[in-house]
C-alpha atoms as a PDB file:
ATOM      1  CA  UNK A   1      13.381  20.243 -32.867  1.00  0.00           C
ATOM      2  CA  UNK A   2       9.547  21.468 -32.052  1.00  0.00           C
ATOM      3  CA  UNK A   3       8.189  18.462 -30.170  1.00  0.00           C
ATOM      4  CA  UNK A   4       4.751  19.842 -30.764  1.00  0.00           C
ATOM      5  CA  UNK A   5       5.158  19.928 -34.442  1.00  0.00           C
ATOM      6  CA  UNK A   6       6.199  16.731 -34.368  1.00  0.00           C
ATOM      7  CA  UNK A   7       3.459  15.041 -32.555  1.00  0.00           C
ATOM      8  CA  UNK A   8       1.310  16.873 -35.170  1.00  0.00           C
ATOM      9  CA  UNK A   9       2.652  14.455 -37.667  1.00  0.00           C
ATOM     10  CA  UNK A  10       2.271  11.662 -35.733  1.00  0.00           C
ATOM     11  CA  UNK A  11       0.774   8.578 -38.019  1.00  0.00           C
ATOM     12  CA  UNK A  12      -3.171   7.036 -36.761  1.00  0.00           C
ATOM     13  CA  UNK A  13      -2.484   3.825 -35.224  1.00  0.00           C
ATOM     14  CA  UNK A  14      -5.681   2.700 -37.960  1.00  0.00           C
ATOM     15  CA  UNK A  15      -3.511   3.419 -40.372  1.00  0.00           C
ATOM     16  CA  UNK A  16      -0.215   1.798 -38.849  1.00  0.00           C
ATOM     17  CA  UNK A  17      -2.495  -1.497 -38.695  1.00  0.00           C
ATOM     18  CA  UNK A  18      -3.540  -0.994 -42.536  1.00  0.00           C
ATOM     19  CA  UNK A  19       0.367  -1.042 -43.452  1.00  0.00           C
ATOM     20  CA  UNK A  20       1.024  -4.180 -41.431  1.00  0.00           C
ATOM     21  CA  UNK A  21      -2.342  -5.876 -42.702  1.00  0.00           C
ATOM     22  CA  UNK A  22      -1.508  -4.991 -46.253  1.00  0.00           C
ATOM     23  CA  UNK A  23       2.359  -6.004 -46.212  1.00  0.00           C
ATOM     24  CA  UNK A  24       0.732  -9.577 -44.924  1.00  0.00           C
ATOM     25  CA  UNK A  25      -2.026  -9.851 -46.946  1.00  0.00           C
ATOM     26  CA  UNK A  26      -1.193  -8.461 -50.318  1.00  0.00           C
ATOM     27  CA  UNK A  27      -5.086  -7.392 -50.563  1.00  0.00           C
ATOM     28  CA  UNK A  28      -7.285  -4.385 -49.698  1.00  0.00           C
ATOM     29  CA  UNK A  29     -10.568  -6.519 -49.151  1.00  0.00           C
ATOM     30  CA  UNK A  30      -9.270  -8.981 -46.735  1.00  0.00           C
ATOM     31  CA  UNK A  31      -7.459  -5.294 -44.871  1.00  0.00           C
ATOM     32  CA  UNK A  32     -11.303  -4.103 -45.119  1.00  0.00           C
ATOM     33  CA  UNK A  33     -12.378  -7.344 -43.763  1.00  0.00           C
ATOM     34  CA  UNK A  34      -9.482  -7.019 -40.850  1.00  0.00           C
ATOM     35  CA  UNK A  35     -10.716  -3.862 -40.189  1.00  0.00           C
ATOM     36  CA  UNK A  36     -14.187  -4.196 -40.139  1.00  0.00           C
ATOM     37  CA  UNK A  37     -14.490  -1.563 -42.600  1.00  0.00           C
ATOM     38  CA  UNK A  38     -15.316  -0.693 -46.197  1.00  0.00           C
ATOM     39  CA  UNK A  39     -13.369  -0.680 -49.180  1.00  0.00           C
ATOM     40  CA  UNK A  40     -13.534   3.015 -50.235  1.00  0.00           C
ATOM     41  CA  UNK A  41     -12.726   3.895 -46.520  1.00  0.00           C
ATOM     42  CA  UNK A  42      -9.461   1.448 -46.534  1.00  0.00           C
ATOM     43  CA  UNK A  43      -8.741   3.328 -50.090  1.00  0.00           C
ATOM     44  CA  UNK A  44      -9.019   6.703 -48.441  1.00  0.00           C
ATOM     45  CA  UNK A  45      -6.470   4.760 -45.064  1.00  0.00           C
ATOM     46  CA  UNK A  46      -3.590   3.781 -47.392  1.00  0.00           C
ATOM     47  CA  UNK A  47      -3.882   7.244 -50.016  1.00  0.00           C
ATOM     48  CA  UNK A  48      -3.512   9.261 -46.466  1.00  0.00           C
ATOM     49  CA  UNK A  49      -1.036   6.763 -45.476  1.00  0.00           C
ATOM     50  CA  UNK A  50       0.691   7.562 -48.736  1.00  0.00           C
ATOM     51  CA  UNK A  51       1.335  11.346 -48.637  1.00  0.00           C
ATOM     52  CA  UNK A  52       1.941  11.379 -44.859  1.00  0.00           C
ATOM     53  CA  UNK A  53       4.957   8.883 -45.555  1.00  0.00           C
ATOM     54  CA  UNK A  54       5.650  10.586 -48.881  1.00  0.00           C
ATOM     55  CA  UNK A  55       5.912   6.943 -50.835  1.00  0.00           C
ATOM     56  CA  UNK A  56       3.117   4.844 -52.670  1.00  0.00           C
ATOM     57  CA  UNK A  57       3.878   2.207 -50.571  1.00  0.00           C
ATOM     58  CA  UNK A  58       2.368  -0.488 -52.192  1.00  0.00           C
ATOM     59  CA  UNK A  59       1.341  -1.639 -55.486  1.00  0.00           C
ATOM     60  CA  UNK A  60      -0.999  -3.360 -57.228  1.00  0.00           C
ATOM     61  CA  UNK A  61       0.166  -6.718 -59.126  1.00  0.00           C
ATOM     62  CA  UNK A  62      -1.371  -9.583 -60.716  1.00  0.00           C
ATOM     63  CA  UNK A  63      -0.220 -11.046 -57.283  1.00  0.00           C
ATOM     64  CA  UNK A  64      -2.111  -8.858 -55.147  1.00  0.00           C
ATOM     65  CA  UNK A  65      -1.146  -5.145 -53.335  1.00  0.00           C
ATOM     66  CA  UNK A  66       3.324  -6.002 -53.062  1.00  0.00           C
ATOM     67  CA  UNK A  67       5.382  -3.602 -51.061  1.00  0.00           C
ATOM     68  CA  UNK A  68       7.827  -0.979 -52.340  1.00  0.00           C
ATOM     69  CA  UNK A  69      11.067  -1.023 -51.172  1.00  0.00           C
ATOM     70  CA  UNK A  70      10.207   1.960 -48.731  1.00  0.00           C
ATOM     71  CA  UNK A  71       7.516  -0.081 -47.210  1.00  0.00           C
ATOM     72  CA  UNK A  72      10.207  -3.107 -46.687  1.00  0.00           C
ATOM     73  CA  UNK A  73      12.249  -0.401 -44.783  1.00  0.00           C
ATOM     74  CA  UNK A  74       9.676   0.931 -42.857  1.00  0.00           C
ATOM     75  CA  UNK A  75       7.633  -2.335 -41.720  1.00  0.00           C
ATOM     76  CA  UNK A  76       9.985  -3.289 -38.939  1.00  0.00           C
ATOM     77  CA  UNK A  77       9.584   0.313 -37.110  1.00  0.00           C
ATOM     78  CA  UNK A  78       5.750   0.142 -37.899  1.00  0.00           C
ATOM     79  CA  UNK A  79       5.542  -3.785 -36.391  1.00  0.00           C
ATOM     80  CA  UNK A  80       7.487  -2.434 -33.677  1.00  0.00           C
ATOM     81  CA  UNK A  81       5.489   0.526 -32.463  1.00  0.00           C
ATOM     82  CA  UNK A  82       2.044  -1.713 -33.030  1.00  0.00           C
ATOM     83  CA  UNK A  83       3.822  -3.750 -30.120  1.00  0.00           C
ATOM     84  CA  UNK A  84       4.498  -0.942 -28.166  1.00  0.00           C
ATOM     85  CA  UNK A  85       1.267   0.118 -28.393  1.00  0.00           C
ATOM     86  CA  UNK A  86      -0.169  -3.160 -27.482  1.00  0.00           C
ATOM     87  CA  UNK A  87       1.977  -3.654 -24.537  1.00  0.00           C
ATOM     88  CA  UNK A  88       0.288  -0.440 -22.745  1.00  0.00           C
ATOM     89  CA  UNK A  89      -3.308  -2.373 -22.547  1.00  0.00           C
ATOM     90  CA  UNK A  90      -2.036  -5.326 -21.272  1.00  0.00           C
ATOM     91  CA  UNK A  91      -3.213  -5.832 -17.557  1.00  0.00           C
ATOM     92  CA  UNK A  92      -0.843  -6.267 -14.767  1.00  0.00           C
ATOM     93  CA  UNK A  93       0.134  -9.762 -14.231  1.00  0.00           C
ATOM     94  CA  UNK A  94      -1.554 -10.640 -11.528  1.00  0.00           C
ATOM     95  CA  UNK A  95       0.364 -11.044  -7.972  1.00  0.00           C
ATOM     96  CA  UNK A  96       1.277 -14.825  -7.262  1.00  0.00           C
ATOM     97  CA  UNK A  97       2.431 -15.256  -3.911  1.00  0.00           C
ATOM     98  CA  UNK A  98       3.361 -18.550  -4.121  1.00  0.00           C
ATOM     99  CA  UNK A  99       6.203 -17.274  -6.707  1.00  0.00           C
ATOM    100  CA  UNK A 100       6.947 -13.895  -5.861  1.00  0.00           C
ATOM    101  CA  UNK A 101      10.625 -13.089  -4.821  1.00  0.00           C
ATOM    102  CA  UNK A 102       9.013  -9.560  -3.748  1.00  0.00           C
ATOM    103  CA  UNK A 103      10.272  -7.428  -0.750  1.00  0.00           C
ATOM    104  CA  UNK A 104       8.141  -5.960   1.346  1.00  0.00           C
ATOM    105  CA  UNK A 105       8.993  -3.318   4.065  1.00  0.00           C
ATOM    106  CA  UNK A 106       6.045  -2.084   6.243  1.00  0.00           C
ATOM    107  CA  UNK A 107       6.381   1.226   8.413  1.00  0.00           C
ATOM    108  CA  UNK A 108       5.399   0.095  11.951  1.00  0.00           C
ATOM    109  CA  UNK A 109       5.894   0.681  15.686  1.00  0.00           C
ATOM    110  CA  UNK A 110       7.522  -1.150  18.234  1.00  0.00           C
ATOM    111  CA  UNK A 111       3.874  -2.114  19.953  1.00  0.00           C
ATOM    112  CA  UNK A 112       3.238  -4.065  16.416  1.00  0.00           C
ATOM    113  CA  UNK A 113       5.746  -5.547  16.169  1.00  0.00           C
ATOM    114  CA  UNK A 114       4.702  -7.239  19.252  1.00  0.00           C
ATOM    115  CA  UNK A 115       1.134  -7.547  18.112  1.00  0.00           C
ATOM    116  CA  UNK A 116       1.172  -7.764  14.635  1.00  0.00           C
ATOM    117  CA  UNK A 117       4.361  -8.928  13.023  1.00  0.00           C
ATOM    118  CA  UNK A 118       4.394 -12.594  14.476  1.00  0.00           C
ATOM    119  CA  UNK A 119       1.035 -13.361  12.991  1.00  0.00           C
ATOM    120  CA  UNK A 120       1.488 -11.343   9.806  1.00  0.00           C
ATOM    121  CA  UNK A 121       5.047 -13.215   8.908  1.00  0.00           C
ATOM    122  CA  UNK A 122       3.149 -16.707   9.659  1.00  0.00           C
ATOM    123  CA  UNK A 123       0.808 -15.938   7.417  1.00  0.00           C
ATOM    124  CA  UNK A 124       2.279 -14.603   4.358  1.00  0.00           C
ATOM    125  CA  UNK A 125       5.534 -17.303   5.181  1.00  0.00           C
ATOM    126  CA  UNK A 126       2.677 -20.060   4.425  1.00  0.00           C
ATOM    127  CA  UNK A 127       1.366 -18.450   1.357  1.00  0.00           C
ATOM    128  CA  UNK A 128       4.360 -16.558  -0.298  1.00  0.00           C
ATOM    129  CA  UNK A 129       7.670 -18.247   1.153  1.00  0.00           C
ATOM    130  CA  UNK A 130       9.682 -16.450  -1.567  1.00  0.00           C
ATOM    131  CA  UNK A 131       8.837 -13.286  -0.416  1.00  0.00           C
ATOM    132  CA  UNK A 132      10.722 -11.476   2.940  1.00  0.00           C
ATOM    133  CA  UNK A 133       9.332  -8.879   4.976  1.00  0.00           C
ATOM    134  CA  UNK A 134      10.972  -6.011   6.752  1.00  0.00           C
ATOM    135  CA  UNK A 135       9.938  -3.762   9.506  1.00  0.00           C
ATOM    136  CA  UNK A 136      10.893  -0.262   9.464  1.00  0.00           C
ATOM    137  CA  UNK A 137      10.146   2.687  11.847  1.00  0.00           C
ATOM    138  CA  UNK A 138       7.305   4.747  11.642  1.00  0.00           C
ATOM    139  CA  UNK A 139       8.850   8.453  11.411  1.00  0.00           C
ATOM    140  CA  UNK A 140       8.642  11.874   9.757  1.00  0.00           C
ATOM    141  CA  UNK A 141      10.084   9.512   6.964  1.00  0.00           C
ATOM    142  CA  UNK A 142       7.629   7.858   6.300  1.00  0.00           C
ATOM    143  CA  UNK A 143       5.554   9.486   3.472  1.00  0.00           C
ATOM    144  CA  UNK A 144       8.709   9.987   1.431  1.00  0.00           C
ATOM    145  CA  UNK A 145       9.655   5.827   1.299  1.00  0.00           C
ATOM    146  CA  UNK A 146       5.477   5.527   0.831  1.00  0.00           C
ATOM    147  CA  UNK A 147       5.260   7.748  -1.979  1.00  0.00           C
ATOM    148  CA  UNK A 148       8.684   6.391  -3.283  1.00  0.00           C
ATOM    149  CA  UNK A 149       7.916   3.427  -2.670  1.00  0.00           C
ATOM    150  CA  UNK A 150      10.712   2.351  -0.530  1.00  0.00           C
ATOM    151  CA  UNK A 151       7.959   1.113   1.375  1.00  0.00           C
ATOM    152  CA  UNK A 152       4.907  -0.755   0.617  1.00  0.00           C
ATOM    153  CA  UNK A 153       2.638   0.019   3.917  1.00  0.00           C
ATOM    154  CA  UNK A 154       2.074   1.713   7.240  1.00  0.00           C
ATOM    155  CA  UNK A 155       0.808   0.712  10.088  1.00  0.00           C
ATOM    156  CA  UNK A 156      -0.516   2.376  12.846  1.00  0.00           C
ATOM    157  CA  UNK A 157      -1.823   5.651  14.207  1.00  0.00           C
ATOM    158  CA  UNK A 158      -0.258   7.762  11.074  1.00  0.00           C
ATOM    159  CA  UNK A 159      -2.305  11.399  11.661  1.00  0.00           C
ATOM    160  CA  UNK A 160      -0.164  13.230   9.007  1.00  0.00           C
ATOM    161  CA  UNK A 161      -0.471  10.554   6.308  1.00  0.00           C
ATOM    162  CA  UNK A 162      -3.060  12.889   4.548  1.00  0.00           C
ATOM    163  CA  UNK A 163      -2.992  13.978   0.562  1.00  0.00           C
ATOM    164  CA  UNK A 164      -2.156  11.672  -1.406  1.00  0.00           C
ATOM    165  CA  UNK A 165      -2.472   8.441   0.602  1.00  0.00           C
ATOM    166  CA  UNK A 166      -5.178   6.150   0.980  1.00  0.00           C
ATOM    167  CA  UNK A 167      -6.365   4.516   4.431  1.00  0.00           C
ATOM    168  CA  UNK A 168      -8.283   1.581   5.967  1.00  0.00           C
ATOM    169  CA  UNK A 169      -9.083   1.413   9.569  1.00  0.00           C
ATOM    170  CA  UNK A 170      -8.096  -2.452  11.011  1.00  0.00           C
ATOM    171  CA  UNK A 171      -9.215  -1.946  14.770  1.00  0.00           C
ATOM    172  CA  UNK A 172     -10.146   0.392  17.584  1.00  0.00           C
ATOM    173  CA  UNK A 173      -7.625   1.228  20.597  1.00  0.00           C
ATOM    174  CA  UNK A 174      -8.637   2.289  23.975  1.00  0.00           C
ATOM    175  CA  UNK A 175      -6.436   2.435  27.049  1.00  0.00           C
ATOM    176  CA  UNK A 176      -5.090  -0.139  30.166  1.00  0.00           C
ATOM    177  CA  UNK A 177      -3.194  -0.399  32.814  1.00  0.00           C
ATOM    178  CA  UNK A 178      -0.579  -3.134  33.573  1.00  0.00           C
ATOM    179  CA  UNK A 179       0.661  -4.322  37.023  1.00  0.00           C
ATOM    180  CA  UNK A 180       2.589  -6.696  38.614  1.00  0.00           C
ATOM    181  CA  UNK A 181      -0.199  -9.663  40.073  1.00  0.00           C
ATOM    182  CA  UNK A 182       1.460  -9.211  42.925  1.00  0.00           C
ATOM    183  CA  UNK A 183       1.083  -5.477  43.240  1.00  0.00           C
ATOM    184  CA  UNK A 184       1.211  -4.991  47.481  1.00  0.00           C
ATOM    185  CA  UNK A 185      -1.373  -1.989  47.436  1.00  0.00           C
ATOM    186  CA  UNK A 186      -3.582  -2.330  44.076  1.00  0.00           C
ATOM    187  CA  UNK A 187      -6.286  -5.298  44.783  1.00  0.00           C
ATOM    188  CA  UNK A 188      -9.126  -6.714  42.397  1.00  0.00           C
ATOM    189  CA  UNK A 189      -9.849  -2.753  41.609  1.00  0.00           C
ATOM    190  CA  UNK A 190      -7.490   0.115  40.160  1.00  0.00           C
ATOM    191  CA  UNK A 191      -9.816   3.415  40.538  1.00  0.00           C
ATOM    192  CA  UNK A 192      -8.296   7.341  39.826  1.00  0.00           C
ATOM    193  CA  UNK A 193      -7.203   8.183  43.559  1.00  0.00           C
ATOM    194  CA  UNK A 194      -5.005   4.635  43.424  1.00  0.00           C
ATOM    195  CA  UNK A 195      -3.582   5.367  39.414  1.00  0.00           C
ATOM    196  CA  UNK A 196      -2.397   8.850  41.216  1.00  0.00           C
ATOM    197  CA  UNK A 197      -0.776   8.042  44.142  1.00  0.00           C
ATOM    198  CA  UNK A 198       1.532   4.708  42.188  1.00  0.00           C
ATOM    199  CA  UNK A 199       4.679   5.004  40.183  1.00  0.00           C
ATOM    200  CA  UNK A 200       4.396   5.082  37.150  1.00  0.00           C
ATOM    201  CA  UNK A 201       6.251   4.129  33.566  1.00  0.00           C
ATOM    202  CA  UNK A 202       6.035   6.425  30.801  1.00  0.00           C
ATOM    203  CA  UNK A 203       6.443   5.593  27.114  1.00  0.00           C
ATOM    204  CA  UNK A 204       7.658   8.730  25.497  1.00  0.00           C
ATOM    205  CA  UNK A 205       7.425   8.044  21.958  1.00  0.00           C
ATOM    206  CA  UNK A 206       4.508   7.549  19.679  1.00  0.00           C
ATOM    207  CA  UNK A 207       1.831   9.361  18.734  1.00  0.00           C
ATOM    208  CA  UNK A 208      -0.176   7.549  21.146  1.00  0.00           C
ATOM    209  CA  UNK A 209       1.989   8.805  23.937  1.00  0.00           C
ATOM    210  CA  UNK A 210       0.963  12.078  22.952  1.00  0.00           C
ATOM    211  CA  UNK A 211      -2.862  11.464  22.992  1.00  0.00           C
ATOM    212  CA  UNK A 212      -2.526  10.146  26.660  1.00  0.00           C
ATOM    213  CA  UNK A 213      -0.552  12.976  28.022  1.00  0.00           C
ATOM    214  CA  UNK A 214      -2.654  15.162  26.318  1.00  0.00           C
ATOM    215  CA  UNK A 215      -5.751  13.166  28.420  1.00  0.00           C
ATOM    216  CA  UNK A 216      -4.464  13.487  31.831  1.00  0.00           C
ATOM    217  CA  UNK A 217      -3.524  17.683  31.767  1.00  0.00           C
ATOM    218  CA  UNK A 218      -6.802  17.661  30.458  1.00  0.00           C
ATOM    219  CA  UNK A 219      -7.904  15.692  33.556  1.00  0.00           C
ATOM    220  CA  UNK A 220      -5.586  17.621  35.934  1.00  0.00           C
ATOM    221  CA  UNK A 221      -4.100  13.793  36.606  1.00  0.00           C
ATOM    222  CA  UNK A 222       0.021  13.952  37.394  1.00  0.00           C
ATOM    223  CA  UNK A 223       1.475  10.702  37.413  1.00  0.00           C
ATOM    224  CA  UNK A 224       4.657  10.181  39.485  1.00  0.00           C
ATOM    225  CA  UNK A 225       7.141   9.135  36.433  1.00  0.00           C
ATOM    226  CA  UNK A 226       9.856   6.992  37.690  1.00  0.00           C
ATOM    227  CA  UNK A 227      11.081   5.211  34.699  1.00  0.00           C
ATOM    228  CA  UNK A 228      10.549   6.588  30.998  1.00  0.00           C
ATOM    229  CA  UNK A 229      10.984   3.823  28.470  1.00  0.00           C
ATOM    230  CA  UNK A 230      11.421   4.710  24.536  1.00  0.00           C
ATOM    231  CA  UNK A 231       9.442   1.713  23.529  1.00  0.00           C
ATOM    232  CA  UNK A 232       8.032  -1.281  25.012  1.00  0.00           C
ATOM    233  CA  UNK A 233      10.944  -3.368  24.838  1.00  0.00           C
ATOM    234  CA  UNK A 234      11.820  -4.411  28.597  1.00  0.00           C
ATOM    235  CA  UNK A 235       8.882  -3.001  29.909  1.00  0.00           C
ATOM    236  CA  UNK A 236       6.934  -6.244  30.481  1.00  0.00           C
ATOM    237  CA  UNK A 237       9.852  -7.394  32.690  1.00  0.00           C
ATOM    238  CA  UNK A 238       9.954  -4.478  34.924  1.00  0.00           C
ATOM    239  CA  UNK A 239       5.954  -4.314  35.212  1.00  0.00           C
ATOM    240  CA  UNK A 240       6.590  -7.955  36.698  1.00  0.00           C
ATOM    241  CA  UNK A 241       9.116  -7.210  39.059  1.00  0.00           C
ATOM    242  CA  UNK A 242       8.372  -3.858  39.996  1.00  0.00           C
ATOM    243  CA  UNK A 243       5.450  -1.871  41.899  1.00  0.00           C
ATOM    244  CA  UNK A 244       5.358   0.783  39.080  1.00  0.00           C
ATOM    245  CA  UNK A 245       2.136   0.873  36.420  1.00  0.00           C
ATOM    246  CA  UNK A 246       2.353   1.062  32.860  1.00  0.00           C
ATOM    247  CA  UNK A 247      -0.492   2.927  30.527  1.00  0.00           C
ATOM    248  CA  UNK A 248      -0.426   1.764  27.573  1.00  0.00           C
ATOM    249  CA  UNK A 249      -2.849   0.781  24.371  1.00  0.00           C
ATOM    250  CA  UNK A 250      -5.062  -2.176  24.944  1.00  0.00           C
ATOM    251  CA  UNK A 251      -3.922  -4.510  22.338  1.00  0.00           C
ATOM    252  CA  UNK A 252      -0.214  -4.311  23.210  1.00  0.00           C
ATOM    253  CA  UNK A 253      -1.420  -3.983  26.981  1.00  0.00           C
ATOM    254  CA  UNK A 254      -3.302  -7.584  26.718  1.00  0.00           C
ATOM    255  CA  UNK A 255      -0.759  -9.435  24.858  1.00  0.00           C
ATOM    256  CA  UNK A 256       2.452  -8.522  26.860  1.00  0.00           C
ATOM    257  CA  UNK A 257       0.189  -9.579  29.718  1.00  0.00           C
ATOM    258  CA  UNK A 258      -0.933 -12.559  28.171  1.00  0.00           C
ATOM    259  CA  UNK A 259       2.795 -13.874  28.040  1.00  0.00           C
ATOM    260  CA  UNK A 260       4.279 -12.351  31.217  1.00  0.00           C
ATOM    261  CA  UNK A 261       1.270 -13.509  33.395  1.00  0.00           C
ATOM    262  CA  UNK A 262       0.572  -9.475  34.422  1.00  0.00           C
ATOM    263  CA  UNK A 263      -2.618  -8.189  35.600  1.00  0.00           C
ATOM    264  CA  UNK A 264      -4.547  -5.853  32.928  1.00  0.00           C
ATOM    265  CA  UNK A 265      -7.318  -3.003  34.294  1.00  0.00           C
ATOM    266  CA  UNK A 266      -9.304  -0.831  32.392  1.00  0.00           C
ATOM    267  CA  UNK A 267      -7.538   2.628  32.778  1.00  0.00           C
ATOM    268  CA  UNK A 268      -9.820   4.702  35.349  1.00  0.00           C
ATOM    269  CA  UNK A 269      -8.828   7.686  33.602  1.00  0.00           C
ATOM    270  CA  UNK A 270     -11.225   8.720  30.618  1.00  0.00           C
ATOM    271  CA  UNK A 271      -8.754   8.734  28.206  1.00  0.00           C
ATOM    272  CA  UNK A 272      -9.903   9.133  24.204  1.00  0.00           C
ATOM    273  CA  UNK A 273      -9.654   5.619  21.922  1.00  0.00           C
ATOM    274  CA  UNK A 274      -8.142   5.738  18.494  1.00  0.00           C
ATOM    275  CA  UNK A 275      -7.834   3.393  15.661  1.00  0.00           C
ATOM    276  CA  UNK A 276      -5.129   1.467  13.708  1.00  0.00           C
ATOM    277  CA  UNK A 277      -5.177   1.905  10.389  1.00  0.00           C
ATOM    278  CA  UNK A 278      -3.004   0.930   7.194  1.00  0.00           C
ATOM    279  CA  UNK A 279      -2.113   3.525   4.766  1.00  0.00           C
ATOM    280  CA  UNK A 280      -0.725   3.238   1.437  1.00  0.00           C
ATOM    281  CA  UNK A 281       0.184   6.130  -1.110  1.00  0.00           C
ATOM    282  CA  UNK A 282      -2.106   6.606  -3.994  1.00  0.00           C
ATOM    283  CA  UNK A 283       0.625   5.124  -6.029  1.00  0.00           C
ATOM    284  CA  UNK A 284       0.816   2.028  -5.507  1.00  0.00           C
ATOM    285  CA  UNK A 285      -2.944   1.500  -4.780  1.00  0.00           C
ATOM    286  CA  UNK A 286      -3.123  -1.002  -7.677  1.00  0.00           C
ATOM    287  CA  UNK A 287      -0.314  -2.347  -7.648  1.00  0.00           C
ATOM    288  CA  UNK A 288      -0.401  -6.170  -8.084  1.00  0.00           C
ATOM    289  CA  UNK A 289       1.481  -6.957  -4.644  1.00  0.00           C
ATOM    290  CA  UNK A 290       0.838  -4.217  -2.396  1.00  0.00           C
ATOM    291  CA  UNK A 291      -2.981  -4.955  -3.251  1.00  0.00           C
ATOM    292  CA  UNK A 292      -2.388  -8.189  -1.647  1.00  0.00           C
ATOM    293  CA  UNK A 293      -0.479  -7.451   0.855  1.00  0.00           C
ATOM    294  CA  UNK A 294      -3.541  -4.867   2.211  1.00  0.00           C
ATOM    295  CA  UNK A 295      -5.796  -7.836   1.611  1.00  0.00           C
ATOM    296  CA  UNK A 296      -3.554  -9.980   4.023  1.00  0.00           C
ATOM    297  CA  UNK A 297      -3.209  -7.400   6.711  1.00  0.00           C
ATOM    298  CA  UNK A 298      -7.224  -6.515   6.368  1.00  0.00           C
ATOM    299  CA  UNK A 299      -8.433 -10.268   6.652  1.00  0.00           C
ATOM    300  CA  UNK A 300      -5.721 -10.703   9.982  1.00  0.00           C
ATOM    301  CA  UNK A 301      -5.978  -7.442  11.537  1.00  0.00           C
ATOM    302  CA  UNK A 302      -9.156  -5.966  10.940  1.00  0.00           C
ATOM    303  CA  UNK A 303     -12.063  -6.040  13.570  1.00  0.00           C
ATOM    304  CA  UNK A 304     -15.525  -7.934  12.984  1.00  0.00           C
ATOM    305  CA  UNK A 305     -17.013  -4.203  13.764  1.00  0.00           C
ATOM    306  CA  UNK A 306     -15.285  -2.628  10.924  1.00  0.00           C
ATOM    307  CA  UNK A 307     -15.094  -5.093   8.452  1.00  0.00           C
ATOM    308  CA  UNK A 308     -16.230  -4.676   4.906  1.00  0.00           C
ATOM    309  CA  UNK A 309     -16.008  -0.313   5.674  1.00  0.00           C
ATOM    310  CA  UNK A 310     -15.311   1.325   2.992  1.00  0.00           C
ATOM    311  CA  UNK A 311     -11.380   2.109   2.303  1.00  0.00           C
ATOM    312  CA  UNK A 312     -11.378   5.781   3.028  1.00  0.00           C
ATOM    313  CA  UNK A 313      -8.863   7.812   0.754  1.00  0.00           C
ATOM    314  CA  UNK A 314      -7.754  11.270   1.373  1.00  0.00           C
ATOM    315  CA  UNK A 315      -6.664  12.168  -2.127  1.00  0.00           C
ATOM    316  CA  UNK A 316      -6.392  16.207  -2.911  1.00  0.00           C
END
């Protein structure tokens, strides 16, 4: 069958309404009424409405216009597609947290889940306690489940989330150092000579990681590596009972200190700041739920410096 032919003979949807108007009505000037049109443009509706369905369709009686038993046949499919039709203009319903069931899975590192999570799963446990959240790893997987949507969000420092996604920047990241407060050489000051001659822990995943290593070849620093980590899990406990000193992003830095009573410096070392952002895939941008999800991560996460900035997208 030619498609294209087909869709040539398509019927208007003006004159689908006439044929449902008139089967209810029985009269051309309440249709024209209906309508908000003339009569002699109705007239010219139903007699093109006529040869394109090959039927007269309906008659005229003492008792007004009356189908023909073509018309009966063909009223269901006509009432039908009108609702089809209809149902592509209605809006989304909106999100309601308080009822949702939804699932959401956010694309996040280890650091956040630190950082973030706790607050994030308070939050939208008081407003939406239907809905569950999952954490999922941020990898070279990650724009697939986005675009998929296998997941709903990412969080992080995502540089290859490019075409095709959208992003919003929560909060600048510079760099710290974390010690035991009862380091035996490292006083009120940590300066560039001390940060060389310590032991040091290395996180050696992230794209963070990557930034700072990048930072101290440029600055001809070597740190003395004795323990690499994958993540930060465990590393607050060896900062504590250990000599060694952990570089690490300022918001993680501050809050493992904050609960294992560590001392935090200022890294000496110039190395570059970044931002977290969330990212989304183009998508999904408005969809109902993810929409508020965004809206729940911007009002918790996002710094007083960069709020109300634009959402940046990076669409091709």
């Amino acid at each position: 069958m030619d498609t294209n032919q087909t869709d040539a003979n398509l019927l208007d949807v003006k004159h689908l309404r006439l044929f449902d108007l008139l089967y209810s009505t029985h009269s051309v000037t309440r249709c024209s009424e209906l309508l908000g049109q003339c009569q002699p443009t109705v007239s010219i509706w139903l007699s093109k409405l006529r040869k394109e369905l090959g039927d007269p369709l309906f008659i005229r009686t003492a008792d007004g216009m009356q189908a023909t038993p073509r018309a009966d046949e063909l009223i269901v499919s006509v009432r039908a597609a009108l609702d089809a039709l209809r149902q592509l203009t209605v809006p989304e319903p909106a999100f309601d947290p308080a009822q949702s069931h939804r699932h959401f899975r956010i694309c996040m590192t280890d650091a956040s889940h630190i950082t973030l999570l706790p607050q994030l799963l308070a939050h939208v446990r008081a407003l939406a306690p239907g809905t569950t959240l999952e954490a999922a790893h941020i990898d070279e997987k990650s724009a697939e489940a986005l675009q998929s949507g296998e997941a709903d969000l990412a969080i992080g420092l995502v540089p290859w989330l490019e075409s095709g996604f959208y992003q919003q920047t929560l909060f600048p990241q510079d760099w710290v150092c974390l010690v035991n407060p009862r380091h035996p050489r490292i006083g009120e000051t940590l300066d560039t000579p001390a940060y060389q001659k310590e032991g040091h822990i290395e996180i050696v995943s992230g794209t963070g990681s990557g930034l700072l290593k990048a930072a101290l070849e440029q600055h001809h620093i070597r740190r003395k590596i004795v323990l690499a980590l994958p993540g930060f899990l465990g590393l607050a406990t060896v900062v504590a009972s250990t000599d060694l000193v952990a570089t690490l992003p300022r918001h993680i830095g501050e809050t493992l200190a904050q609960i294992n009573g560590l001392r935090v410096f200022t890294c000496p070392v110039a190395i570059p700041g970044f931002t977290v952002k969330q990212h989304w895939h183009a998508r999904f941008h408005n969809d109902a739920g993810n929409l508020w999800l965004r809206g729940v991560c911007a009002s918790l996460f996002m710094d007083r410096k960069v709020r109300g900035a634009a959402t940046k997208d990076k669409l091709p």
